[in-house]
Each structure stands twice: as C-alpha cells, then as structure tokens.
Protein backbone atom coordinates (compact mmCIF):
# COMPACT_ATOMS: atom_id res chain seq x y z
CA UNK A 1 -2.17 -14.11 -7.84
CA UNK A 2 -4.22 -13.61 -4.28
CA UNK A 3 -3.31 -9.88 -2.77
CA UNK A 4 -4.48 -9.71 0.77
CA UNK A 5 -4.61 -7.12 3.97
CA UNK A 6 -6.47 -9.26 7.32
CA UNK A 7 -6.36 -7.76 10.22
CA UNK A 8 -5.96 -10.30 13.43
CA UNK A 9 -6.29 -8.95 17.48
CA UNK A 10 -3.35 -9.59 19.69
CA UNK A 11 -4.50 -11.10 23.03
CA UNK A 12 -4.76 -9.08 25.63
CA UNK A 13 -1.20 -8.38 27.47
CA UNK A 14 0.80 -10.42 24.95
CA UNK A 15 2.51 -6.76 23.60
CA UNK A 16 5.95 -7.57 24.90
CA UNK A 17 5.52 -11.17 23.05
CA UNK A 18 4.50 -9.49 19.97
CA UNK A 19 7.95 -7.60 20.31
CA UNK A 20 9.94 -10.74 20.55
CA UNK A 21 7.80 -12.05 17.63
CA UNK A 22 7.91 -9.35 14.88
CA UNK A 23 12.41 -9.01 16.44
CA UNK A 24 12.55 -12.94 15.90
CA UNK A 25 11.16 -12.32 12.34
CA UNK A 26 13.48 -9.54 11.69
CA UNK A 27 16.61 -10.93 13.42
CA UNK A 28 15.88 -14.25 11.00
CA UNK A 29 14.97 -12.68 7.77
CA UNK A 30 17.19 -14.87 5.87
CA UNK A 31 15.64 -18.21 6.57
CA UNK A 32 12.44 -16.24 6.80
CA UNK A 33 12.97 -15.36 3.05
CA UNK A 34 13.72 -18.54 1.81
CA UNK A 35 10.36 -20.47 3.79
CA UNK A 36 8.68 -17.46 1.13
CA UNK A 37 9.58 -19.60 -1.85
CA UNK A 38 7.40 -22.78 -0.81
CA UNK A 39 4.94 -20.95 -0.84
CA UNK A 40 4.91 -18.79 -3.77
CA UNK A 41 4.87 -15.92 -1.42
CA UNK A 42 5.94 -12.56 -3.31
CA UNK A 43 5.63 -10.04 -0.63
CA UNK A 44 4.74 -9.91 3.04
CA UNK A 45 4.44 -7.36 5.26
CA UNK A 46 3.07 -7.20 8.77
CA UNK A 47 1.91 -4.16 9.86
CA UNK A 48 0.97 -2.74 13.94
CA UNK A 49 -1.75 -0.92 15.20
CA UNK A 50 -3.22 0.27 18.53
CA UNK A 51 -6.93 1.03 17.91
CA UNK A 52 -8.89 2.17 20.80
CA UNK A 53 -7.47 0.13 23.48
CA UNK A 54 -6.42 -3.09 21.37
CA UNK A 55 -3.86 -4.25 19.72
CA UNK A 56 -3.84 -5.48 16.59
CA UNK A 57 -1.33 -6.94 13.66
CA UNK A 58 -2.03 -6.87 9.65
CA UNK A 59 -0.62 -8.77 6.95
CA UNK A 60 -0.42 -7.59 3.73
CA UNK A 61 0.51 -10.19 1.60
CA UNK A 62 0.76 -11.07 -2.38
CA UNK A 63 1.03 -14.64 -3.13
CA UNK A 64 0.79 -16.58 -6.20
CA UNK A 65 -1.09 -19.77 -6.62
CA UNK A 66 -0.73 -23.70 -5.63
CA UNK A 67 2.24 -22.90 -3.09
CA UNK A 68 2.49 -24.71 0.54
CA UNK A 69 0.47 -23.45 3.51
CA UNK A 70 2.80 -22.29 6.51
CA UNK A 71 1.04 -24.62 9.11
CA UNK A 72 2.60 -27.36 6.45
CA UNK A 73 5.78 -26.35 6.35
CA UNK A 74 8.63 -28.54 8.43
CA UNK A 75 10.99 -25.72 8.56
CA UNK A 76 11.88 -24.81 11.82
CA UNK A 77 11.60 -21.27 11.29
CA UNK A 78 7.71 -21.67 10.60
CA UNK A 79 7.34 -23.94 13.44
CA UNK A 80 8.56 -21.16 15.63
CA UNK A 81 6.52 -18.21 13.75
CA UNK A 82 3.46 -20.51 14.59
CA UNK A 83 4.29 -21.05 17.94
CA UNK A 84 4.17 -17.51 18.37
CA UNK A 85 1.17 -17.16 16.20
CA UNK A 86 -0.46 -19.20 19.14
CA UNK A 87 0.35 -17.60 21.61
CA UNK A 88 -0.46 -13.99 20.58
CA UNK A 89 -3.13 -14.20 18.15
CA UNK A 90 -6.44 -13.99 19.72
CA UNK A 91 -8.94 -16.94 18.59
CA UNK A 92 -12.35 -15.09 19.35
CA UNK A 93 -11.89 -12.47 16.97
CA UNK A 94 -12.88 -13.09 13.71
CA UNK A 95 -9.70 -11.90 10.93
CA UNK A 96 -11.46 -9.38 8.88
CA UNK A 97 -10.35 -9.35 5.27
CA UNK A 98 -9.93 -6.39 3.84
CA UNK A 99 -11.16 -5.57 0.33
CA UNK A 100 -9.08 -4.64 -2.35
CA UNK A 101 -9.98 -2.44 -4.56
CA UNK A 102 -7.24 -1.54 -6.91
CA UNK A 103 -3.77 -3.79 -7.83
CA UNK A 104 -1.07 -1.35 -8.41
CA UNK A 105 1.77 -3.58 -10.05
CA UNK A 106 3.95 -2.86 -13.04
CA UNK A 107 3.49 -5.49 -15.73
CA UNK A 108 7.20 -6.65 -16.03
CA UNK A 109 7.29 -7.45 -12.03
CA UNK A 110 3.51 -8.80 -12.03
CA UNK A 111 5.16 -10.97 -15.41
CA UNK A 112 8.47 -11.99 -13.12
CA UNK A 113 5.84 -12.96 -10.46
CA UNK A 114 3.92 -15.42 -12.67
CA UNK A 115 7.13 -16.75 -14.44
CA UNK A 116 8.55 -17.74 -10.76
C-alpha cells in the first residue's frame, strides 16, 4: 500500500479552470469512483492552497499495489481529468512529495484494503 501527499503549482491565471476542474470532478463523482477501482485506488483527496501569491493543488492519495496508471486508462472520464491536468498543472515546477511519517489506519479497513 503507497500513501502519498504531492503538492503540484497551478499555472499562472488558470484559477477559474481549476474551478471547472475540481466542479467537473465533483459533479461526476460516480464515474469518478468507479475509474478508482482500476487502479486500486482507496482514497483520494485533492486539496487547495494559496501560498504567497501561487496557487497550488495536493493530492493525498492511498493506493494499493499493481493497479492501472490514469494516463492508461480509456475511460472518458480520465481522458477529461487529464485534459484538465494539462492545462492547469504547471510543468516547471517540480511535484514535491511529501514525507510521511506516521500511517494512521485501523487494521480491519487496512485488512479490507489488501483483500480488495
């Protein structure tokens, strides 16, 4: 099981896009959920932040091992999340990964994980 918080910069004037993006996610949670299967994705969360002058996005994420990579997903739903990805993710900053320190998960839910 991989647990994961990156932080990625939103290019610069792309805020209104990122709106659309993360109301797009929400307003399609259902197909969202079900892309989360392929690939053994538990939980994701995306998280905002303004931090002196930039924007930037987080995912949290805890994801299990040997599942499918978004970028090879078919589904149109990731085709679209990628599209946006593109388009408001900024390529010259490097994601910084950051580290975990502590795993807080009860053992029947970490067991239901590894059984899925």
């Amino acid at each position: 099981m991989n647990v994961e918080l990156t932080r990625f910069r939103v290019k610069k004037n792309k805020t209104q896009k990122v709106d659309e993006w993360l109301a797009f996610l929400n307003d399609h949670l259902l197909d969202v959920l079900v892309t989360l299967e392929g690939e053994k994705m538990y939980v994701e969360t995306i998280f905002r932040e303004t931090l002196d002058g930039e924007e930037y996005l987080y995912w949290y994420s805890i994801q299990g091992t040997g599942g499918q990579q978004v970028e090879d997903s078919d589904h149109w739903i990731d085709k679209k999340h990628l599209q946006y990805w593109e388009e408001c993710i900024d390529p010259d900053f490097s994601p910084v990964d950051l580290s975990t320190e502590v795993v807080m998960i009860p053992h029947k839910i970490k067991e239901s994980m590894n059984n899925s």
